[in-house]
PDBML (XML) file of the C-alpha atoms, coordinates in Angstrom:
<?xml version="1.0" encoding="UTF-8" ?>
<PDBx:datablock datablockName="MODEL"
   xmlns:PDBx="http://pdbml.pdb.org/schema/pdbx-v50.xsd"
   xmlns:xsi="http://www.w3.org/2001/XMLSchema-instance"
   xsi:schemaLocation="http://pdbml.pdb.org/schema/pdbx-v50.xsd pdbx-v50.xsd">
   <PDBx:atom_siteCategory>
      <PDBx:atom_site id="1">
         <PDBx:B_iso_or_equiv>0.00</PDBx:B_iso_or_equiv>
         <PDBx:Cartn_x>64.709</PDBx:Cartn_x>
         <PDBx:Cartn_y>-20.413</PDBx:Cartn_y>
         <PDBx:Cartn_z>-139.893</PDBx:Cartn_z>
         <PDBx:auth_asym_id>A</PDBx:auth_asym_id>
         <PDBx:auth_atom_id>CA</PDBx:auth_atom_id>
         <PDBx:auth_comp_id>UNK</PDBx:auth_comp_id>
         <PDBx:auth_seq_id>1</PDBx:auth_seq_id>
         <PDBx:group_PDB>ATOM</PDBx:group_PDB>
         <PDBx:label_alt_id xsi:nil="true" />
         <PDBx:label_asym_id>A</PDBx:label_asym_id>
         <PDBx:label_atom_id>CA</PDBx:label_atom_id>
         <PDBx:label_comp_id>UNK</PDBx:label_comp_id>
         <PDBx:label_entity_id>1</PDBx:label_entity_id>
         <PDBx:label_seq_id>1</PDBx:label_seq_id>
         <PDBx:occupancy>1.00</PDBx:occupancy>
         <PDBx:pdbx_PDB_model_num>1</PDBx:pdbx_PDB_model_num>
         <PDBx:type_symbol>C</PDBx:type_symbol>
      </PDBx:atom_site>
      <PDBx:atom_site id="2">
         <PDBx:B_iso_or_equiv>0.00</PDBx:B_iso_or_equiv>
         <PDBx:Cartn_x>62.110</PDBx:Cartn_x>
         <PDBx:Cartn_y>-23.156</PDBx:Cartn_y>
         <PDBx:Cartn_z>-141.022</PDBx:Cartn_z>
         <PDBx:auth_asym_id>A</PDBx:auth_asym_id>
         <PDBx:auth_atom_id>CA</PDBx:auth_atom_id>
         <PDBx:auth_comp_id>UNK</PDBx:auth_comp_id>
         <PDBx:auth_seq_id>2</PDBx:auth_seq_id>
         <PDBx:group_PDB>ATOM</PDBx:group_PDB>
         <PDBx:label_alt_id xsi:nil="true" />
         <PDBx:label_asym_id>A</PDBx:label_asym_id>
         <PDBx:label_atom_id>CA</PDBx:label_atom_id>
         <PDBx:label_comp_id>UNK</PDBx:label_comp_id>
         <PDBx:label_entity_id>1</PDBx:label_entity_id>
         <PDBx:label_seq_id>2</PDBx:label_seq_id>
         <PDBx:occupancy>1.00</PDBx:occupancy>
         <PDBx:pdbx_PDB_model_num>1</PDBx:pdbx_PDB_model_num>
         <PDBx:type_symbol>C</PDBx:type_symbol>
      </PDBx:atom_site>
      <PDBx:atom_site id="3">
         <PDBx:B_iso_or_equiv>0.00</PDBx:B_iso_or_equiv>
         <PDBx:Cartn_x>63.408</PDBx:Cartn_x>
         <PDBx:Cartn_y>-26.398</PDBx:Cartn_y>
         <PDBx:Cartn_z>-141.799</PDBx:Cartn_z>
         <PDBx:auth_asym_id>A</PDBx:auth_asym_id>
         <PDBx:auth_atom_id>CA</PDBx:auth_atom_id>
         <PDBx:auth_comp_id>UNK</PDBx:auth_comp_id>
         <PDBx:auth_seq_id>3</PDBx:auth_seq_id>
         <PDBx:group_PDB>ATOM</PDBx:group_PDB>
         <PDBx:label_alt_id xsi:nil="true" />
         <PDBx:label_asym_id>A</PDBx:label_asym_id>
         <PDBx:label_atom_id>CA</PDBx:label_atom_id>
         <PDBx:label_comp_id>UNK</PDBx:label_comp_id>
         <PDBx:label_entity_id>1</PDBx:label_entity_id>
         <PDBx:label_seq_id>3</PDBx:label_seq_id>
         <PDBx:occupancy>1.00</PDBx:occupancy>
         <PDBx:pdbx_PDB_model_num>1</PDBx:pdbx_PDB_model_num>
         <PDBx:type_symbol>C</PDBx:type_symbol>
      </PDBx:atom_site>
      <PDBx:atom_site id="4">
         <PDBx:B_iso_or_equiv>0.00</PDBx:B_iso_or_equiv>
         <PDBx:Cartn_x>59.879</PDBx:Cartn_x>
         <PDBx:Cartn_y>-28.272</PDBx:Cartn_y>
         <PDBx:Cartn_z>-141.723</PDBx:Cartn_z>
         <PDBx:auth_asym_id>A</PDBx:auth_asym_id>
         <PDBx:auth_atom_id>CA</PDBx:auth_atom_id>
         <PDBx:auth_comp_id>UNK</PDBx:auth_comp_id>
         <PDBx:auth_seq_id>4</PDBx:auth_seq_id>
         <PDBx:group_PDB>ATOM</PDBx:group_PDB>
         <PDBx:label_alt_id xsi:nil="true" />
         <PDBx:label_asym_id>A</PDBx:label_asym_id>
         <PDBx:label_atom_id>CA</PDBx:label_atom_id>
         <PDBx:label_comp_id>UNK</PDBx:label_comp_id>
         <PDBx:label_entity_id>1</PDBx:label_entity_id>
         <PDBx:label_seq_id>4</PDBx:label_seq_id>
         <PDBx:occupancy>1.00</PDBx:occupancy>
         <PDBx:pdbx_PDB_model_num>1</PDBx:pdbx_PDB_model_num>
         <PDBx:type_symbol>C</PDBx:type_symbol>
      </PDBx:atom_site>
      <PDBx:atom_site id="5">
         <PDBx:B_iso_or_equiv>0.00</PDBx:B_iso_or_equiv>
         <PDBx:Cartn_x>60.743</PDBx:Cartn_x>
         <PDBx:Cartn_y>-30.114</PDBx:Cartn_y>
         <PDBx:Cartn_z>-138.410</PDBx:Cartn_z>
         <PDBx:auth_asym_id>A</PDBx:auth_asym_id>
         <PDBx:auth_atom_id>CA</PDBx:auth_atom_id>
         <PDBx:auth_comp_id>UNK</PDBx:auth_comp_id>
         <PDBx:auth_seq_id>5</PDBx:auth_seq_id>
         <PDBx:group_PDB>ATOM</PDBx:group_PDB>
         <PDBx:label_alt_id xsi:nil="true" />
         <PDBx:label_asym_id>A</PDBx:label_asym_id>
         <PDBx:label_atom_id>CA</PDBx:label_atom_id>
         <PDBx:label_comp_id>UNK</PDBx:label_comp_id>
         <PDBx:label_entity_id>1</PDBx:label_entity_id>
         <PDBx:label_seq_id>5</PDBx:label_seq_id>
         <PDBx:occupancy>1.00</PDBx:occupancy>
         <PDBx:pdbx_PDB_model_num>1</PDBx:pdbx_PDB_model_num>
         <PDBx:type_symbol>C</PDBx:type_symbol>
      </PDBx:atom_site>
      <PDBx:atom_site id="6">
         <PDBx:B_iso_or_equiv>0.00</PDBx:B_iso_or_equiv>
         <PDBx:Cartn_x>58.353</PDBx:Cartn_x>
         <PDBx:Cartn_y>-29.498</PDBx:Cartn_y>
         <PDBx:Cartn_z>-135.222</PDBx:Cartn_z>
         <PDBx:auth_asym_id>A</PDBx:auth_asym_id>
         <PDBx:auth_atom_id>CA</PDBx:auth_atom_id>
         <PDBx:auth_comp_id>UNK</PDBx:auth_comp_id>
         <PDBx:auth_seq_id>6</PDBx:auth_seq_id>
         <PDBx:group_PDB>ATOM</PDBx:group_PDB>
         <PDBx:label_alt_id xsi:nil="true" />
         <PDBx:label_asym_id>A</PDBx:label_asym_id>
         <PDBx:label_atom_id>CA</PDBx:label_atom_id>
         <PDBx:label_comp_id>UNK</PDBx:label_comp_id>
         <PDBx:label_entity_id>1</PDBx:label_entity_id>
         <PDBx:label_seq_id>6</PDBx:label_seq_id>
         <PDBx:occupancy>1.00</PDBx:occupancy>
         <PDBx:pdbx_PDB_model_num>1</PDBx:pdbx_PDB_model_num>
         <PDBx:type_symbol>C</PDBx:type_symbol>
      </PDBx:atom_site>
      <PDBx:atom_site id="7">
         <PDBx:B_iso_or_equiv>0.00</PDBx:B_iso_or_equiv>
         <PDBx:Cartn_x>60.705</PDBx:Cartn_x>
         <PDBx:Cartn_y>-27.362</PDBx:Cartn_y>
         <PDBx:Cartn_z>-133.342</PDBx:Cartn_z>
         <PDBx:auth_asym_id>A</PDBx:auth_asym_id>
         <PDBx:auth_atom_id>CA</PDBx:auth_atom_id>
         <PDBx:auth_comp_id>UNK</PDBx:auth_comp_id>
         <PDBx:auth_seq_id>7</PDBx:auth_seq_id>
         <PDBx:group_PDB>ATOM</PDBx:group_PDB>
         <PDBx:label_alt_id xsi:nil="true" />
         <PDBx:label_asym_id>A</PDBx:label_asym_id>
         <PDBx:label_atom_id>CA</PDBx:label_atom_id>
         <PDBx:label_comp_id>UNK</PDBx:label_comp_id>
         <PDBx:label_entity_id>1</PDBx:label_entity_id>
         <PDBx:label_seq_id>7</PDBx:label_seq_id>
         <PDBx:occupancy>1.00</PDBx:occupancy>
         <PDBx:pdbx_PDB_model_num>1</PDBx:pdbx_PDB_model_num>
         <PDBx:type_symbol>C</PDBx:type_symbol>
      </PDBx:atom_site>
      <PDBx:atom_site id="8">
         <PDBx:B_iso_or_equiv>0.00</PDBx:B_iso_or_equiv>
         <PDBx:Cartn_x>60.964</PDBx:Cartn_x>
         <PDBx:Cartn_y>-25.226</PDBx:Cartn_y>
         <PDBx:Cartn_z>-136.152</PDBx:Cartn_z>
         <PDBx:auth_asym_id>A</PDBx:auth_asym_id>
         <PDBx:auth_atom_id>CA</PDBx:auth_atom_id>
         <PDBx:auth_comp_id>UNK</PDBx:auth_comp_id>
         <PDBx:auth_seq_id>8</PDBx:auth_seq_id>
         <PDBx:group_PDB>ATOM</PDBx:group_PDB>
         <PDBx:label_alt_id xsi:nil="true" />
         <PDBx:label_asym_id>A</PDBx:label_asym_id>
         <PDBx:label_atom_id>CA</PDBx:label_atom_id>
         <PDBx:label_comp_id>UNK</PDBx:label_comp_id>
         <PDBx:label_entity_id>1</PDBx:label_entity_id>
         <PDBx:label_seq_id>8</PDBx:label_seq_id>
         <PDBx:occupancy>1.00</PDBx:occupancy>
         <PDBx:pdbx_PDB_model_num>1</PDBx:pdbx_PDB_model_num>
         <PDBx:type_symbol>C</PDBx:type_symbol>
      </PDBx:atom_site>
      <PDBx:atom_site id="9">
         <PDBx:B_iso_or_equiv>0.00</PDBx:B_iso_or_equiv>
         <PDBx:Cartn_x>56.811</PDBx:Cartn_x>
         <PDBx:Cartn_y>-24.869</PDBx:Cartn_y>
         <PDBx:Cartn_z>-136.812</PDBx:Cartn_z>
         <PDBx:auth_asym_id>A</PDBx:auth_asym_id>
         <PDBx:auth_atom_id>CA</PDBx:auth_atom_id>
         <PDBx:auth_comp_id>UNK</PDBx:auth_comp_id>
         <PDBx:auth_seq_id>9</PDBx:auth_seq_id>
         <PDBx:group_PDB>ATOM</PDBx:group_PDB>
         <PDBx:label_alt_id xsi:nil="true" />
         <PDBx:label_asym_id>A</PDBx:label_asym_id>
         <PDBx:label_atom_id>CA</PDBx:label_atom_id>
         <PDBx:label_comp_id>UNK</PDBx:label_comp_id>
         <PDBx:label_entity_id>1</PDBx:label_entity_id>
         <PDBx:label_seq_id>9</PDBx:label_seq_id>
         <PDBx:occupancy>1.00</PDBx:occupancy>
         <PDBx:pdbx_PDB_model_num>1</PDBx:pdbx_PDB_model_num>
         <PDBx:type_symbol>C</PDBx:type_symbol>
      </PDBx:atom_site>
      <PDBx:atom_site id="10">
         <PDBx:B_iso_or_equiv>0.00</PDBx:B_iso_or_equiv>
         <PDBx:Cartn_x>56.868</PDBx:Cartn_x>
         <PDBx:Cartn_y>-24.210</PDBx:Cartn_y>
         <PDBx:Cartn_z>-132.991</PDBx:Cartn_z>
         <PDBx:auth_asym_id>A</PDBx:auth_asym_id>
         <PDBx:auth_atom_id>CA</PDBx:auth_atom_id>
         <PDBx:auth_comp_id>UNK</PDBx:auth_comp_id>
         <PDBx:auth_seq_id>10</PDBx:auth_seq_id>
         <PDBx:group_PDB>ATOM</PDBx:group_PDB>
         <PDBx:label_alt_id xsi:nil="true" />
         <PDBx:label_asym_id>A</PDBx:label_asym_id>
         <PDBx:label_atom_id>CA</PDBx:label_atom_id>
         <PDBx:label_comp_id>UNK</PDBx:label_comp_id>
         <PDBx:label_entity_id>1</PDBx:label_entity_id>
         <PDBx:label_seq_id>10</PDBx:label_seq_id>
         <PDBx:occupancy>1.00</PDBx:occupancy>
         <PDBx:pdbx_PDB_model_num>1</PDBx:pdbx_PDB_model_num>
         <PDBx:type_symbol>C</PDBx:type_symbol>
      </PDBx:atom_site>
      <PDBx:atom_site id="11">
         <PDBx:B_iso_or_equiv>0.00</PDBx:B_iso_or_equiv>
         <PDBx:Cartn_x>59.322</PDBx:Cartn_x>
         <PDBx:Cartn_y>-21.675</PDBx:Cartn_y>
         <PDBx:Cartn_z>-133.456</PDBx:Cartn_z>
         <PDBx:auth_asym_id>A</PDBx:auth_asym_id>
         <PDBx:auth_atom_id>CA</PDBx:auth_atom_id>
         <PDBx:auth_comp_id>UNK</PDBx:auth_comp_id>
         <PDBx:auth_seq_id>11</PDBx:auth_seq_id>
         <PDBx:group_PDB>ATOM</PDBx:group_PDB>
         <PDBx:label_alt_id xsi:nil="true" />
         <PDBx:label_asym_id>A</PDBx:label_asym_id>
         <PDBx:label_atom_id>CA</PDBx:label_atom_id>
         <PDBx:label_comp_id>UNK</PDBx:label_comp_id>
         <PDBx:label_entity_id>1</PDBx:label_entity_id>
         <PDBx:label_seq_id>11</PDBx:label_seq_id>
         <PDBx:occupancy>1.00</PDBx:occupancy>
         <PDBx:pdbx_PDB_model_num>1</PDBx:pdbx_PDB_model_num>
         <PDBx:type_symbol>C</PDBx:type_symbol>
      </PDBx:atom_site>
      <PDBx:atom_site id="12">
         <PDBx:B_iso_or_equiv>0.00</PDBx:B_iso_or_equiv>
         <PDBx:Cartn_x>57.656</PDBx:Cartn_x>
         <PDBx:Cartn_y>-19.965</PDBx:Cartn_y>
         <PDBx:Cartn_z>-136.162</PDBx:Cartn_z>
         <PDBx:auth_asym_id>A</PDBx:auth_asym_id>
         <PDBx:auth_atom_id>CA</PDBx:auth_atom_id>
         <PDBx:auth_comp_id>UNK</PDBx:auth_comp_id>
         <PDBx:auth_seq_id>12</PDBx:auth_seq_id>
         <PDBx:group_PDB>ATOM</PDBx:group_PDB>
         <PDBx:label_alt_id xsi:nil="true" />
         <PDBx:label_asym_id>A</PDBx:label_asym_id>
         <PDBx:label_atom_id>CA</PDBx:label_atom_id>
         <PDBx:label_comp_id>UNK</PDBx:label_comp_id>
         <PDBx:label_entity_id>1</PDBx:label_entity_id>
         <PDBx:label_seq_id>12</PDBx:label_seq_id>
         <PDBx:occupancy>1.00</PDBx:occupancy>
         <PDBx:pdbx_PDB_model_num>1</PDBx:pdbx_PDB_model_num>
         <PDBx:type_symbol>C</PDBx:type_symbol>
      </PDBx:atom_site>
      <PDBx:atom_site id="13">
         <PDBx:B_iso_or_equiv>0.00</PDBx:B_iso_or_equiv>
         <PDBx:Cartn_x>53.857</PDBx:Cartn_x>
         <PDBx:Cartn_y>-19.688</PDBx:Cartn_y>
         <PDBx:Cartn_z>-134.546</PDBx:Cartn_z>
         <PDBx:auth_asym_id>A</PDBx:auth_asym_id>
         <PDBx:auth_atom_id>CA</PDBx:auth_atom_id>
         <PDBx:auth_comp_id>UNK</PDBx:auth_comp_id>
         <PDBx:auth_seq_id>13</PDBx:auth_seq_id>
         <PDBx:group_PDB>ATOM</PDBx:group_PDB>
         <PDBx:label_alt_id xsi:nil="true" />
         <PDBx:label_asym_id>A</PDBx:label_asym_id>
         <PDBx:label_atom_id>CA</PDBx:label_atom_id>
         <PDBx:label_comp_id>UNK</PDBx:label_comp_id>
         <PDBx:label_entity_id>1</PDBx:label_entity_id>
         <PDBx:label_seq_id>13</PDBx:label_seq_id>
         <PDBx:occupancy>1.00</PDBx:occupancy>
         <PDBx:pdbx_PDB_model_num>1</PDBx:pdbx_PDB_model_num>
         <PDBx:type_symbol>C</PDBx:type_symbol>
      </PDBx:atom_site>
      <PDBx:atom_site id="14">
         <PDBx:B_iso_or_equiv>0.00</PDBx:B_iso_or_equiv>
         <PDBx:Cartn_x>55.722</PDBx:Cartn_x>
         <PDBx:Cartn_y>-18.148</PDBx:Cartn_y>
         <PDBx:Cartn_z>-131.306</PDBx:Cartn_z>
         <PDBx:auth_asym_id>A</PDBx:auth_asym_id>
         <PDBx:auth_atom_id>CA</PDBx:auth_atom_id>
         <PDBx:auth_comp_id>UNK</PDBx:auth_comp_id>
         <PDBx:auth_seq_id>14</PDBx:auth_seq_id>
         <PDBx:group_PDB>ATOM</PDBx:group_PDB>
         <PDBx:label_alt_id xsi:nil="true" />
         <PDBx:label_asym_id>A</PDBx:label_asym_id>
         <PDBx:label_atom_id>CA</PDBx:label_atom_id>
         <PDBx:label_comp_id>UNK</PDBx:label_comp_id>
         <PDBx:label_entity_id>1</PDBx:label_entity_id>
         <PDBx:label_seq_id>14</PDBx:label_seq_id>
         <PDBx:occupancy>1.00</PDBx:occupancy>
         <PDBx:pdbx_PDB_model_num>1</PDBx:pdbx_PDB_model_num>
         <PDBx:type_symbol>C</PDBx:type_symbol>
      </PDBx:atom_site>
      <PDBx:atom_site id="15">
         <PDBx:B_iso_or_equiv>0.00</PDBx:B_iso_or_equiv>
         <PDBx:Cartn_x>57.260</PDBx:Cartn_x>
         <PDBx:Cartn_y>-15.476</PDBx:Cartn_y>
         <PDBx:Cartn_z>-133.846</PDBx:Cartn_z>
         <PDBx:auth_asym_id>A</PDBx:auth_asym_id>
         <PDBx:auth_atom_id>CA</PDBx:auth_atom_id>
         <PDBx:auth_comp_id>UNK</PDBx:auth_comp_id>
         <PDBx:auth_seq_id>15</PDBx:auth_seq_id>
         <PDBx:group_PDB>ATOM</PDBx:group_PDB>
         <PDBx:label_alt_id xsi:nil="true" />
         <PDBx:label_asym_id>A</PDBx:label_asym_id>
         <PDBx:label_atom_id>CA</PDBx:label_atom_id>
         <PDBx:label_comp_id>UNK</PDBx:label_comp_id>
         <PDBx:label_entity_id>1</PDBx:label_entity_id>
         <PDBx:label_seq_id>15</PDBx:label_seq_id>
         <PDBx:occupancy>1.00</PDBx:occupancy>
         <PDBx:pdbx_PDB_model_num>1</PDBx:pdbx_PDB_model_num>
         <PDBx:type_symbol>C</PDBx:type_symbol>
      </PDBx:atom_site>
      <PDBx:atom_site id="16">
         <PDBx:B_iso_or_equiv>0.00</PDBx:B_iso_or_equiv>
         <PDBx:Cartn_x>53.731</PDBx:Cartn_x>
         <PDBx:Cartn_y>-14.860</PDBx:Cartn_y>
         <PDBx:Cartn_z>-135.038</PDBx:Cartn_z>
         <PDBx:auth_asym_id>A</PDBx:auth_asym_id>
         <PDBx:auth_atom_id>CA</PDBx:auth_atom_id>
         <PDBx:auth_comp_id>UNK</PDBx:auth_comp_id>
         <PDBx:auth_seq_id>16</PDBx:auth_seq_id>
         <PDBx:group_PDB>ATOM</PDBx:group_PDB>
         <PDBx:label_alt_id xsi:nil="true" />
         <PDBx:label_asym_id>A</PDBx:label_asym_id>
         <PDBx:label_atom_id>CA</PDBx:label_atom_id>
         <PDBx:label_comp_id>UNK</PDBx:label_comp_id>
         <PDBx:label_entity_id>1</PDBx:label_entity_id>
         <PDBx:label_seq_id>16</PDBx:label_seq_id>
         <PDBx:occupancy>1.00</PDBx:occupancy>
         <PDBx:pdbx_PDB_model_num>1</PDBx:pdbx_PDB_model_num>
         <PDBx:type_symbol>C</PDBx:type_symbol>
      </PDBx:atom_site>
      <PDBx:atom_site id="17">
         <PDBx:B_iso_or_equiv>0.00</PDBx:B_iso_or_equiv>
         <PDBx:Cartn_x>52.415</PDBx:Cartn_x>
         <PDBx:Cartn_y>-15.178</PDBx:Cartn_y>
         <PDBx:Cartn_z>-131.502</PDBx:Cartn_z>
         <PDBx:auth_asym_id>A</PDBx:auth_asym_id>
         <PDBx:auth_atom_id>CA</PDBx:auth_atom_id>
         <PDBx:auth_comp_id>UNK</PDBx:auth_comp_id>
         <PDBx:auth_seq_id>17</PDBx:auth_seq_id>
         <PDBx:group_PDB>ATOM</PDBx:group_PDB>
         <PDBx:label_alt_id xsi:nil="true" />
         <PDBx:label_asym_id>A</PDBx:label_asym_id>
         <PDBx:label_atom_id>CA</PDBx:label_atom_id>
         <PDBx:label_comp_id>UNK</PDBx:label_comp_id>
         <PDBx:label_entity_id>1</PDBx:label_entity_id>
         <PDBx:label_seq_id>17</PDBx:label_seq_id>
         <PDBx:occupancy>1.00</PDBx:occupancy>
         <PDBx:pdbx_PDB_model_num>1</PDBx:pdbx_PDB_model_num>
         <PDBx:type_symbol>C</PDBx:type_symbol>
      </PDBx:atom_site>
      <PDBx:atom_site id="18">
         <PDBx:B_iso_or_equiv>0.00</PDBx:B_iso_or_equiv>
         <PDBx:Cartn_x>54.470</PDBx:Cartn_x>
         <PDBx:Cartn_y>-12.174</PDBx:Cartn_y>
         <PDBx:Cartn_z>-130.428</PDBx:Cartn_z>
         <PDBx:auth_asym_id>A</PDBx:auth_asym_id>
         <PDBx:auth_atom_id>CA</PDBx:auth_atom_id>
         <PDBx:auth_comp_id>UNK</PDBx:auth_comp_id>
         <PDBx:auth_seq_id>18</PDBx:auth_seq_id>
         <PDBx:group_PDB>ATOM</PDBx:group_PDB>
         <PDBx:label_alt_id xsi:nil="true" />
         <PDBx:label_asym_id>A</PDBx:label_asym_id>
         <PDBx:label_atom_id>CA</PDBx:label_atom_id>
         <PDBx:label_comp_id>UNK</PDBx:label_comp_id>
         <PDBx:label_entity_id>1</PDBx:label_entity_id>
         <PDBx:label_seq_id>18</PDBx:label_seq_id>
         <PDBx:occupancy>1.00</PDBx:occupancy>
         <PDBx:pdbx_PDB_model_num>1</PDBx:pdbx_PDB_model_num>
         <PDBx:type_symbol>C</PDBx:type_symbol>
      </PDBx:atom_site>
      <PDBx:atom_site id="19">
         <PDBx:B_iso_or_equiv>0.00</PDBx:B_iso_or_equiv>
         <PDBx:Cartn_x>53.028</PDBx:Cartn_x>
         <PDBx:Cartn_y>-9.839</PDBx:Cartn_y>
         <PDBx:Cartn_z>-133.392</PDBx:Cartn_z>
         <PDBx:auth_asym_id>A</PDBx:auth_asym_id>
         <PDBx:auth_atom_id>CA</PDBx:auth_atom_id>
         <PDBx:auth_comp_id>UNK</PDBx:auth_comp_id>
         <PDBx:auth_seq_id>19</PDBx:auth_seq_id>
         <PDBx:group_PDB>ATOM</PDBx:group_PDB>
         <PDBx:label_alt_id xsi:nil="true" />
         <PDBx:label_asym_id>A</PDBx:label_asym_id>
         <PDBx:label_atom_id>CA</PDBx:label_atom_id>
         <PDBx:label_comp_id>UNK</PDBx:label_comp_id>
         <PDBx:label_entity_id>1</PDBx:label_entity_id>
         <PDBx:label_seq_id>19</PDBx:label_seq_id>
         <PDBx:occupancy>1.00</PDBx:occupancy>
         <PDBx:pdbx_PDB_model_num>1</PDBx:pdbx_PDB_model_num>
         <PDBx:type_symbol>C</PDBx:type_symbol>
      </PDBx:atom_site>
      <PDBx:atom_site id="20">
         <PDBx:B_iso_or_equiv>0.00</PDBx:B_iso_or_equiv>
         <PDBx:Cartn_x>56.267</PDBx:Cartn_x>
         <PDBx:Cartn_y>-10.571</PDBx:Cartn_y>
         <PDBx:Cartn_z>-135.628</PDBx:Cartn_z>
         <PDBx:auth_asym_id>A</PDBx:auth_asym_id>
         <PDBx:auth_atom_id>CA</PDBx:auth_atom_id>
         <PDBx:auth_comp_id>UNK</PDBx:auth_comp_id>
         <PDBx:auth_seq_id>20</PDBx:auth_seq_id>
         <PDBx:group_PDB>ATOM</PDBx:group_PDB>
         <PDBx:label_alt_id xsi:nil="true" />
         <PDBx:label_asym_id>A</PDBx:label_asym_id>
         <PDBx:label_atom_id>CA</PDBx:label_atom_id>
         <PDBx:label_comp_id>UNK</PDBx:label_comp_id>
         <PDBx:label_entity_id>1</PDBx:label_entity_id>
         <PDBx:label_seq_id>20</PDBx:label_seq_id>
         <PDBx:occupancy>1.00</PDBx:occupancy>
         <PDBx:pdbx_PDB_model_num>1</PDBx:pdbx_PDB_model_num>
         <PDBx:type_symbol>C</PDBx:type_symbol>
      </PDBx:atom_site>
      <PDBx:atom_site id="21">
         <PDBx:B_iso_or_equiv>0.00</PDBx:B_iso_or_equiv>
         <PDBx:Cartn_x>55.894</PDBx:Cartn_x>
         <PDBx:Cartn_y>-10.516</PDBx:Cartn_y>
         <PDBx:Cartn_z>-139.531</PDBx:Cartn_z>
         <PDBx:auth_asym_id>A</PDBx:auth_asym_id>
         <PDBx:auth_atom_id>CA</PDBx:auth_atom_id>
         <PDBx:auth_comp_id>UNK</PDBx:auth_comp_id>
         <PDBx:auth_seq_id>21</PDBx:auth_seq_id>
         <PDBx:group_PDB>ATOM</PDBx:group_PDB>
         <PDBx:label_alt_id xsi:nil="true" />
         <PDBx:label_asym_id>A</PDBx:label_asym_id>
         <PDBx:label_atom_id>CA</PDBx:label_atom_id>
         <PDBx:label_comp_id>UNK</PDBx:label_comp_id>
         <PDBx:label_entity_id>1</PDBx:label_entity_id>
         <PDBx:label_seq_id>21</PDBx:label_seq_id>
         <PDBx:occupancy>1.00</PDBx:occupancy>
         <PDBx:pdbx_PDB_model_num>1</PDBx:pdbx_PDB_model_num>
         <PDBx:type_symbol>C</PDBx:type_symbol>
      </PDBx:atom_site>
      <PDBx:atom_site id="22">
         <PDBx:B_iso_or_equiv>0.00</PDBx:B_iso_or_equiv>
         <PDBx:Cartn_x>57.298</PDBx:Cartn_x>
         <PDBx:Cartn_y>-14.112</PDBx:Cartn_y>
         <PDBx:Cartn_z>-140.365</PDBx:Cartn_z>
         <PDBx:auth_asym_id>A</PDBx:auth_asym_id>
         <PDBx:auth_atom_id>CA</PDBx:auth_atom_id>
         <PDBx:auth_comp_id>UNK</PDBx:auth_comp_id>
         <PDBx:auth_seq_id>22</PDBx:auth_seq_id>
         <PDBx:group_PDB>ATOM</PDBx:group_PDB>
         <PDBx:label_alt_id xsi:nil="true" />
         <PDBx:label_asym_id>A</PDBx:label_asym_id>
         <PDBx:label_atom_id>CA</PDBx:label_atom_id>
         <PDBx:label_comp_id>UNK</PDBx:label_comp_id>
         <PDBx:label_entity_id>1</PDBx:label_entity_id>
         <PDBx:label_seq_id>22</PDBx:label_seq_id>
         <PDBx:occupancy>1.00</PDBx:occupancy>
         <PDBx:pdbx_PDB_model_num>1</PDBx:pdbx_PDB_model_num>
         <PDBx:type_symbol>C</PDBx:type_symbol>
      </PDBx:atom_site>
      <PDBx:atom_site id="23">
         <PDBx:B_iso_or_equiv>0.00</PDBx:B_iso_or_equiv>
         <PDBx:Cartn_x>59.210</PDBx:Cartn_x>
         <PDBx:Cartn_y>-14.283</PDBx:Cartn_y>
         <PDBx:Cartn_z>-143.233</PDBx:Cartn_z>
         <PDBx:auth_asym_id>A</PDBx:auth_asym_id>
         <PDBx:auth_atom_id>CA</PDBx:auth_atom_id>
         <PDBx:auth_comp_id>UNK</PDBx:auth_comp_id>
         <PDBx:auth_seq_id>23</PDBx:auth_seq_id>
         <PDBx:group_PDB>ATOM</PDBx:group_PDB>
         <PDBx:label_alt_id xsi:nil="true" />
         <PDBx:label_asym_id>A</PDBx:label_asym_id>
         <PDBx:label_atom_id>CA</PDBx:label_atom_id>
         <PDBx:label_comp_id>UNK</PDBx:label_comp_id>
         <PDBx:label_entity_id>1</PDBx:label_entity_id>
         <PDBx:label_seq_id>23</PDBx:label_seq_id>
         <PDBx:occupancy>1.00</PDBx:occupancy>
         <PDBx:pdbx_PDB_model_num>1</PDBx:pdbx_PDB_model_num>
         <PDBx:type_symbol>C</PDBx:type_symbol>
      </PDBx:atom_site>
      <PDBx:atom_site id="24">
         <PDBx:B_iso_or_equiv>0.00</PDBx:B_iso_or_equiv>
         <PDBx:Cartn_x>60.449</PDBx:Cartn_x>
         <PDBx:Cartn_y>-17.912</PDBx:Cartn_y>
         <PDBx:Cartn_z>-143.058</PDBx:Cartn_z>
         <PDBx:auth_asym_id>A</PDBx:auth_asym_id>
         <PDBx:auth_atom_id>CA</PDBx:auth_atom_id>
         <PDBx:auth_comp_id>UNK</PDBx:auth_comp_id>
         <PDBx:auth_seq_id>24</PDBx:auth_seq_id>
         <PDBx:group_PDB>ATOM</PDBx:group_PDB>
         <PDBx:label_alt_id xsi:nil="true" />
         <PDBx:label_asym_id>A</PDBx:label_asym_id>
         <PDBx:label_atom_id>CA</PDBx:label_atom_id>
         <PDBx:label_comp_id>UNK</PDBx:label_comp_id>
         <PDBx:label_entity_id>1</PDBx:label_entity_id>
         <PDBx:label_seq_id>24</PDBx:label_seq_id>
         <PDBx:occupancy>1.00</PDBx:occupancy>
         <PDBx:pdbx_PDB_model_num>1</PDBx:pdbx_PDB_model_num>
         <PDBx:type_symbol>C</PDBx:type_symbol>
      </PDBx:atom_site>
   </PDBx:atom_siteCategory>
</PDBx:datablock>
């Protein structure tokens, strides 16, 4: 879930960090 806010960006590169495929 990517609203655009920093905790969401955060959340998002930590999905990637882990080897996830993001799909925002």
């Amino acid at each position: 879930l990517l609203s655009g806010g920093l905790d969401s960006m955060v959340c998002a590169a930590l999905a990637r960090e882990r080897g996830f495929e993001v799909l925002a």
